[in-house]
PDB file of N, CA and C in Angstrom:
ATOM      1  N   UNK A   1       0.855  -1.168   0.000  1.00  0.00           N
ATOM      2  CA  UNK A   1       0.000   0.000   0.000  1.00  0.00           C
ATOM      3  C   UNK A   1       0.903   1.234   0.000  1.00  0.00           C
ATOM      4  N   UNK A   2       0.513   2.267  -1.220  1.00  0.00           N
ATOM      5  CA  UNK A   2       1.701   3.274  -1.151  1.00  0.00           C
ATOM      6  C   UNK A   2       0.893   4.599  -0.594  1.00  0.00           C
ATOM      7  N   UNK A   3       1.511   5.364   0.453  1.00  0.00           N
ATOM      8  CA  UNK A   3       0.858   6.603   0.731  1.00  0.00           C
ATOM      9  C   UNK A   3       1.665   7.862   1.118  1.00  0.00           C
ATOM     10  N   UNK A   4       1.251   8.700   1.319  1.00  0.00           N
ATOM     11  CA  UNK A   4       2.310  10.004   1.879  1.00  0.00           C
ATOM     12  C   UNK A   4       1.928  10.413   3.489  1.00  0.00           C
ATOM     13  N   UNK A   5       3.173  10.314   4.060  1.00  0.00           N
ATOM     14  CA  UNK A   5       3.134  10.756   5.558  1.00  0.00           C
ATOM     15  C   UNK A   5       2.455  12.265   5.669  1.00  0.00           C
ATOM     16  N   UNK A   6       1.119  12.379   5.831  1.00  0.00           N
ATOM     17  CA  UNK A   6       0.462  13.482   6.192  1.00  0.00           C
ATOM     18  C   UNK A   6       0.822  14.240   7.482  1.00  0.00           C
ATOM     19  N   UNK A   7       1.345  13.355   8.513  1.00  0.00           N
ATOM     20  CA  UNK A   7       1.469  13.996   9.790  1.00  0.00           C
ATOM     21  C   UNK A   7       2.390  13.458  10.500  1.00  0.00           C
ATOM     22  N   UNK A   8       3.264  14.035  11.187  1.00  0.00           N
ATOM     23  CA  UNK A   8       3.785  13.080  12.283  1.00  0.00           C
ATOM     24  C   UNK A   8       3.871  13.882  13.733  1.00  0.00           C
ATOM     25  N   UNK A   9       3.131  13.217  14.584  1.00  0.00           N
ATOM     26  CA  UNK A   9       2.580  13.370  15.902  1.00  0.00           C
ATOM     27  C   UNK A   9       3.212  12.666  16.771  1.00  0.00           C
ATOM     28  N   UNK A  10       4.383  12.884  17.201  1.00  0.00           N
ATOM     29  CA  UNK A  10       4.921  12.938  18.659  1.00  0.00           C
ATOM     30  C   UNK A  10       4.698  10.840  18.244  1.00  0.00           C
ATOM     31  N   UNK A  11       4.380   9.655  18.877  1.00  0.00           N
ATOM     32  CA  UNK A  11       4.301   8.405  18.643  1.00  0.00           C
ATOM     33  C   UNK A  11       3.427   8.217  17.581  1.00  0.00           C
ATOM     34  N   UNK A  12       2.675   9.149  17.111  1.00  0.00           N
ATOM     35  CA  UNK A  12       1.663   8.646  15.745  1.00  0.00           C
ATOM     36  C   UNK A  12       1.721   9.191  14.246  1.00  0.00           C
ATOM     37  N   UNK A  13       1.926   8.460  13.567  1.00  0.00           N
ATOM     38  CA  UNK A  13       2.228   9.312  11.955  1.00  0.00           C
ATOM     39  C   UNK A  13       0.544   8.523  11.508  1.00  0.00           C
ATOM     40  N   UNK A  14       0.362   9.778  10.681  1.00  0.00           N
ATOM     41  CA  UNK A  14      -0.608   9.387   9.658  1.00  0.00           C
ATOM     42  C   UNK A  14      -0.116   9.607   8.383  1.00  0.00           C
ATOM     43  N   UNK A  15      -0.513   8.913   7.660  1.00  0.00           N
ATOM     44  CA  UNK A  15      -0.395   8.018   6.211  1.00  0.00           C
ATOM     45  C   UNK A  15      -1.644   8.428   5.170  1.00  0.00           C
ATOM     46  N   UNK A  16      -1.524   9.052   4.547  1.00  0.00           N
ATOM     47  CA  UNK A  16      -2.888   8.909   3.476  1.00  0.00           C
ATOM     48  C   UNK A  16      -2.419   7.656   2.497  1.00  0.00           C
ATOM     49  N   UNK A  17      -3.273   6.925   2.048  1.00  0.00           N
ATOM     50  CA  UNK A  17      -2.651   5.537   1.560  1.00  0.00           C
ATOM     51  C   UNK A  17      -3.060   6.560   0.072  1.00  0.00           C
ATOM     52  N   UNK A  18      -3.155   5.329  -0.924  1.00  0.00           N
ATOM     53  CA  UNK A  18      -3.453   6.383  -2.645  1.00  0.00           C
ATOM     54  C   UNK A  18      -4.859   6.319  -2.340  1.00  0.00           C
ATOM     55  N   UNK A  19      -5.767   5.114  -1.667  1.00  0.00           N
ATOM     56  CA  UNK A  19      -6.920   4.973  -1.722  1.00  0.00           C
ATOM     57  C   UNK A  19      -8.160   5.997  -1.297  1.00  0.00           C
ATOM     58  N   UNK A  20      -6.661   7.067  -0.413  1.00  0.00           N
ATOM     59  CA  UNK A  20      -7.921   8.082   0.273  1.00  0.00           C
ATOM     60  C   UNK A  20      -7.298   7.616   1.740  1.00  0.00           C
ATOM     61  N   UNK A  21      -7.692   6.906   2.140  1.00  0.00           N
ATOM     62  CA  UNK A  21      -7.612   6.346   3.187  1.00  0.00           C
ATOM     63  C   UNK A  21      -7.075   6.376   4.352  1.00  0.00           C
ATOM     64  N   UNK A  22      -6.965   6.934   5.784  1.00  0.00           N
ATOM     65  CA  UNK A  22      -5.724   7.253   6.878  1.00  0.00           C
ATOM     66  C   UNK A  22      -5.431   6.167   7.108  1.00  0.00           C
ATOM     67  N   UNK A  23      -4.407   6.210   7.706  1.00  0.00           N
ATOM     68  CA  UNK A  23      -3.574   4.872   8.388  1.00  0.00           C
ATOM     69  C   UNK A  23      -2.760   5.340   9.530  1.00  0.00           C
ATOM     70  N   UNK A  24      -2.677   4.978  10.653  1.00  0.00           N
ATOM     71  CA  UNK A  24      -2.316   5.859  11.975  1.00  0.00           C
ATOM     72  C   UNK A  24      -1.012   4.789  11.794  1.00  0.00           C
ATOM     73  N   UNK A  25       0.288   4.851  12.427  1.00  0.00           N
ATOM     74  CA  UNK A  25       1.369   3.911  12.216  1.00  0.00           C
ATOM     75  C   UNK A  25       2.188   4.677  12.965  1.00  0.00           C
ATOM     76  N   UNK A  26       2.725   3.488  14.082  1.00  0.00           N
ATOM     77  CA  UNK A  26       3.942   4.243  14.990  1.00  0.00           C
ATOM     78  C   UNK A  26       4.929   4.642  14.328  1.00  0.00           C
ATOM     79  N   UNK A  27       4.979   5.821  15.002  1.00  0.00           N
ATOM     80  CA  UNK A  27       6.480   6.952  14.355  1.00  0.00           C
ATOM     81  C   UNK A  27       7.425   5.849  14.124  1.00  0.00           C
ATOM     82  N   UNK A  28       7.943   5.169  15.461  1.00  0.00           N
ATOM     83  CA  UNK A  28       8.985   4.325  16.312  1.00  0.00           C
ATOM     84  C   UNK A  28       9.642   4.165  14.908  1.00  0.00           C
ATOM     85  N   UNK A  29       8.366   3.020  13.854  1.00  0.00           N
ATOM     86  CA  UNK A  29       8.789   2.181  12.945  1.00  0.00           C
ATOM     87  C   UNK A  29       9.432   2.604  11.638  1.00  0.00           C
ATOM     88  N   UNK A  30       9.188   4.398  11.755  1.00  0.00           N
ATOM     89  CA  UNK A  30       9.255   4.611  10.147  1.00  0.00           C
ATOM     90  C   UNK A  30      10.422   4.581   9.328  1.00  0.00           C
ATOM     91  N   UNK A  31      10.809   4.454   8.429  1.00  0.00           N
ATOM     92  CA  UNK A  31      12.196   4.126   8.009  1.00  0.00           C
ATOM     93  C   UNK A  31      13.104   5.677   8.602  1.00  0.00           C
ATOM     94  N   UNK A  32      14.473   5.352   8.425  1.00  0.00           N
ATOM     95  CA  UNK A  32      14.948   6.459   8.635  1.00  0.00           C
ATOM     96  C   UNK A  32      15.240   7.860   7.697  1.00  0.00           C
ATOM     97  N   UNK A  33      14.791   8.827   7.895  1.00  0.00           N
ATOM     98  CA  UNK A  33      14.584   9.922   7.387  1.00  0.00           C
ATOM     99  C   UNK A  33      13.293  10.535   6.324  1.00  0.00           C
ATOM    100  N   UNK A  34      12.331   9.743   7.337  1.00  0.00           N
ATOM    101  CA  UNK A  34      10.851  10.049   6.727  1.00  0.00           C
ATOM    102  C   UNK A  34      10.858  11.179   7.458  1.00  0.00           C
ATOM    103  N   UNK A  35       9.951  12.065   6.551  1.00  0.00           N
ATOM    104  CA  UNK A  35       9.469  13.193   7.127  1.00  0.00           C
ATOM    105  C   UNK A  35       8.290  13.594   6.449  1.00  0.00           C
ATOM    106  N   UNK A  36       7.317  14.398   6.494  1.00  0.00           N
ATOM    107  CA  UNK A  36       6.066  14.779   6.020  1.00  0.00           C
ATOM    108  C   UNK A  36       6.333  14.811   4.663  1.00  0.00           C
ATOM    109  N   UNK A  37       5.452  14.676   3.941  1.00  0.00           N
ATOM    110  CA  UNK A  37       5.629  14.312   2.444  1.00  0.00           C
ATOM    111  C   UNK A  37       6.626  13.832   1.874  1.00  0.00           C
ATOM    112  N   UNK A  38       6.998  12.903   2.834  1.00  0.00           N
ATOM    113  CA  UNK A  38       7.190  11.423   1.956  1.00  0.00           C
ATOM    114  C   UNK A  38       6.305  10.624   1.610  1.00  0.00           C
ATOM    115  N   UNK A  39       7.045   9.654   0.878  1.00  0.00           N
ATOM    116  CA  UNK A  39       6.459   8.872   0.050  1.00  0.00           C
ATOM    117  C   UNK A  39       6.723   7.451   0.658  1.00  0.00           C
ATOM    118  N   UNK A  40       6.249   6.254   0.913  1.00  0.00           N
ATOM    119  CA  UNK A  40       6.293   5.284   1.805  1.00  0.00           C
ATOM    120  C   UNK A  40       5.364   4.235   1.153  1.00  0.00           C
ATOM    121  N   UNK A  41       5.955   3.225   1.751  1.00  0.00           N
ATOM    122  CA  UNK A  41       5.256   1.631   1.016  1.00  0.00           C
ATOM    123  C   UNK A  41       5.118   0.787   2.581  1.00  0.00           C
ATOM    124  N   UNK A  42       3.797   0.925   2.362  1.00  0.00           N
ATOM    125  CA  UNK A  42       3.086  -0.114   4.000  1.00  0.00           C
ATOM    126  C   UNK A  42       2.909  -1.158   3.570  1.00  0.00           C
ATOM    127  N   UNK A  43       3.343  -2.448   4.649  1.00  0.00           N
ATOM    128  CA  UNK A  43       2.714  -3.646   4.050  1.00  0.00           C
ATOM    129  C   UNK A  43       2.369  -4.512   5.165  1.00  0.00           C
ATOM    130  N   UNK A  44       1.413  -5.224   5.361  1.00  0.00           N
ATOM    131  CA  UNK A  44       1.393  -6.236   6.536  1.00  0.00           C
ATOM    132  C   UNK A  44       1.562  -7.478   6.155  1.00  0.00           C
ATOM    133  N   UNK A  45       2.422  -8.519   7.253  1.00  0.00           N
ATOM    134  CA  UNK A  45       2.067  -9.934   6.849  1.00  0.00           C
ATOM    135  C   UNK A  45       1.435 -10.728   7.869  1.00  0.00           C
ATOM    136  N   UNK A  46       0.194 -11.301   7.412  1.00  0.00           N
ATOM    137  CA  UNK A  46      -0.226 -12.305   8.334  1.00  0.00           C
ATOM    138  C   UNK A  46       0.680 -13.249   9.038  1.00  0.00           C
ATOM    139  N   UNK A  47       1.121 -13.647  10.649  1.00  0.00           N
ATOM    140  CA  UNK A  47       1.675 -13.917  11.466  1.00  0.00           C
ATOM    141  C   UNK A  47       0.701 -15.265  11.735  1.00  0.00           C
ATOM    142  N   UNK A  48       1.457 -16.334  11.755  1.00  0.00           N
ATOM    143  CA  UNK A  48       0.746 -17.508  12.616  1.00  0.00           C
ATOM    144  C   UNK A  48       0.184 -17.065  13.939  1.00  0.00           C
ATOM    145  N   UNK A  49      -0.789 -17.887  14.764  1.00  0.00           N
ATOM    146  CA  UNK A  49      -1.264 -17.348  15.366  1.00  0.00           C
ATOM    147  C   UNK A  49      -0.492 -18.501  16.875  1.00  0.00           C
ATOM    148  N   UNK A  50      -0.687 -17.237  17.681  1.00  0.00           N
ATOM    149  CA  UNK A  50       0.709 -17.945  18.891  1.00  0.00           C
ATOM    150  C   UNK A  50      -0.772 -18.109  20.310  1.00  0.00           C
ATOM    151  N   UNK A  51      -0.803 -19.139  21.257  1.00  0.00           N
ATOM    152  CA  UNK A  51      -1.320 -18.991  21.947  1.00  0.00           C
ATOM    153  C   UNK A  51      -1.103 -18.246  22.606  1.00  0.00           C
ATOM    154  N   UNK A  52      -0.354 -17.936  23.413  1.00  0.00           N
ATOM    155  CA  UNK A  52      -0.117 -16.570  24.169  1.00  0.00           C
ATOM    156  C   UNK A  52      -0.768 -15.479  23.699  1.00  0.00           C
ATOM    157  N   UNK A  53      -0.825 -15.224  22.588  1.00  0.00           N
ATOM    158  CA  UNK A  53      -1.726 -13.899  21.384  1.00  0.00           C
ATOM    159  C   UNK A  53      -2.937 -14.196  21.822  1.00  0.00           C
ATOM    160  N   UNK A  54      -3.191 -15.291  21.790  1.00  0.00           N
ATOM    161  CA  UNK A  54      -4.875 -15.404  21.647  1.00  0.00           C
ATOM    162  C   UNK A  54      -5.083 -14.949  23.224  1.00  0.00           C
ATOM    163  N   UNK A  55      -4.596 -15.811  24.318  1.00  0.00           N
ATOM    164  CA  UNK A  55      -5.205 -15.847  25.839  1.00  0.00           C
ATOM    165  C   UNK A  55      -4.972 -14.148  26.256  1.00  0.00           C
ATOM    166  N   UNK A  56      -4.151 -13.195  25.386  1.00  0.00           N
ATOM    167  CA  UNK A  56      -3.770 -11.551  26.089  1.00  0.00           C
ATOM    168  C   UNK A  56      -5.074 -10.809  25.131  1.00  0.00           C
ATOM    169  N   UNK A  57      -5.536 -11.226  23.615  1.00  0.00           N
ATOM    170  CA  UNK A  57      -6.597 -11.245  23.374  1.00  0.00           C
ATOM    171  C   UNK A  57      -8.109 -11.219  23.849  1.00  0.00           C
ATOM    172  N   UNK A  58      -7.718 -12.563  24.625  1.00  0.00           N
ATOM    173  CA  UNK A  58      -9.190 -12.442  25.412  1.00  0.00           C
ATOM    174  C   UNK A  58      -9.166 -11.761  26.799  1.00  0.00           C
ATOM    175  N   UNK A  59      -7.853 -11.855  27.066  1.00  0.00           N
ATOM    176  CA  UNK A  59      -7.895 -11.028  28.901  1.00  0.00           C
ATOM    177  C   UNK A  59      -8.169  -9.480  28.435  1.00  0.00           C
ATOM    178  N   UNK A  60      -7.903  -8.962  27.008  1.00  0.00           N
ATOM    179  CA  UNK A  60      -8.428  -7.557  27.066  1.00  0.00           C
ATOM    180  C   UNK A  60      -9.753  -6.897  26.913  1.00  0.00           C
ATOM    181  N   UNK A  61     -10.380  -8.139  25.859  1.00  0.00           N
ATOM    182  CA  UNK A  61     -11.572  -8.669  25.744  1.00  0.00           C
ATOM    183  C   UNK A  61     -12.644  -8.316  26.957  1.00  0.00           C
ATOM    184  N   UNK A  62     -11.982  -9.309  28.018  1.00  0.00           N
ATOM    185  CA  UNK A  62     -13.025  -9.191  29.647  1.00  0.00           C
ATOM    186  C   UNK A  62     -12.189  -8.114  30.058  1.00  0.00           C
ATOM    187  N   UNK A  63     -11.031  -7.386  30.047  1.00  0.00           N
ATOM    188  CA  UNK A  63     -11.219  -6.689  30.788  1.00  0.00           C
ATOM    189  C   UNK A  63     -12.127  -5.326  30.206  1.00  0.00           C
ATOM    190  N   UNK A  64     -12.318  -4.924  28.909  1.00  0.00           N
ATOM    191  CA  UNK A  64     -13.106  -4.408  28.348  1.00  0.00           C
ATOM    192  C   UNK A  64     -14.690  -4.256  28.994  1.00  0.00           C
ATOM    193  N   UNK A  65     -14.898  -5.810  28.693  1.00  0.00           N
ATOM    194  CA  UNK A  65     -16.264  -6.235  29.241  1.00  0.00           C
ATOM    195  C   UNK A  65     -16.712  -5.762  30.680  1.00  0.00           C
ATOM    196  N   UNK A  66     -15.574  -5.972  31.911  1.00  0.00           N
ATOM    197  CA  UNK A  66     -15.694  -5.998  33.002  1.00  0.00           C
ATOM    198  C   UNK A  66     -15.808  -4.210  33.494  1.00  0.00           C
ATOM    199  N   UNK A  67     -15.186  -3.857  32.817  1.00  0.00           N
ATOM    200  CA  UNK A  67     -14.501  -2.293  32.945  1.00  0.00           C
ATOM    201  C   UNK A  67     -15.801  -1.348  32.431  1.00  0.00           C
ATOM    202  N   UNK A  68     -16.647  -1.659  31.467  1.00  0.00           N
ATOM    203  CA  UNK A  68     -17.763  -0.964  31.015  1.00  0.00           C
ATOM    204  C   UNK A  68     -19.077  -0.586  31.885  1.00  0.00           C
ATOM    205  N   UNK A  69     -19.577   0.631  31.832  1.00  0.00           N
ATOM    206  CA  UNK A  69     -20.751   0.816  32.724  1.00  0.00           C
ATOM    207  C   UNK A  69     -21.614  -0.101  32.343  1.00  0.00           C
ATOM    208  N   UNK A  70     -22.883  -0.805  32.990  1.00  0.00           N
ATOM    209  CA  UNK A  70     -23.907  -0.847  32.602  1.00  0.00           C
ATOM    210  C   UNK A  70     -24.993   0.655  32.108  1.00  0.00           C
ATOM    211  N   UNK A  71     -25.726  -0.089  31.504  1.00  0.00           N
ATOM    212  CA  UNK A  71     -26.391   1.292  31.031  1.00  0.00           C
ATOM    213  C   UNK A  71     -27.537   1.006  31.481  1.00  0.00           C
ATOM    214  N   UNK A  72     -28.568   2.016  32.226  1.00  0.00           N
ATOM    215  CA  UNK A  72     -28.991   3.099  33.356  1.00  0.00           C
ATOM    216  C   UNK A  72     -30.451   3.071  32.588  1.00  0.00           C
TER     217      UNK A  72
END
């Protein structure tokens, strides 16, 4: 996905992809010497899935669940 760094915010860069589209992406990662209007190539790869992933998954899950008001 190719887009231009619209912003970069202290840990958050935004990305307009070509599609239109934002994409929020930690600063941390960006190559070195990006700066606002650059030009950048995003890509993700699907990761096997690790149990440990799944069980911190669901503990955020309930704690979500647990943490929410009822509604009144």
């Amino acid at each position: 996905m190719k887009g231009i760094i619209e912003k970069i915010d202290g840990a958050h860069t935004t990305i307009r992809l070509v599609s239109g589209e934002a994409l929020v992406w930690p600063t941390t990662t960006l190559p070195e010497g990006a700066e606002t209007m650059s030009v950048v190539e995003c890509s993700l790869t699907l990761m096997p899935r690790d149990e440990n992933d799944e069980n911190e998954i669901s503990r955020r899950q309930l704690n979500e669940i647990l943490s929410s008001q009822p509604e009144e």
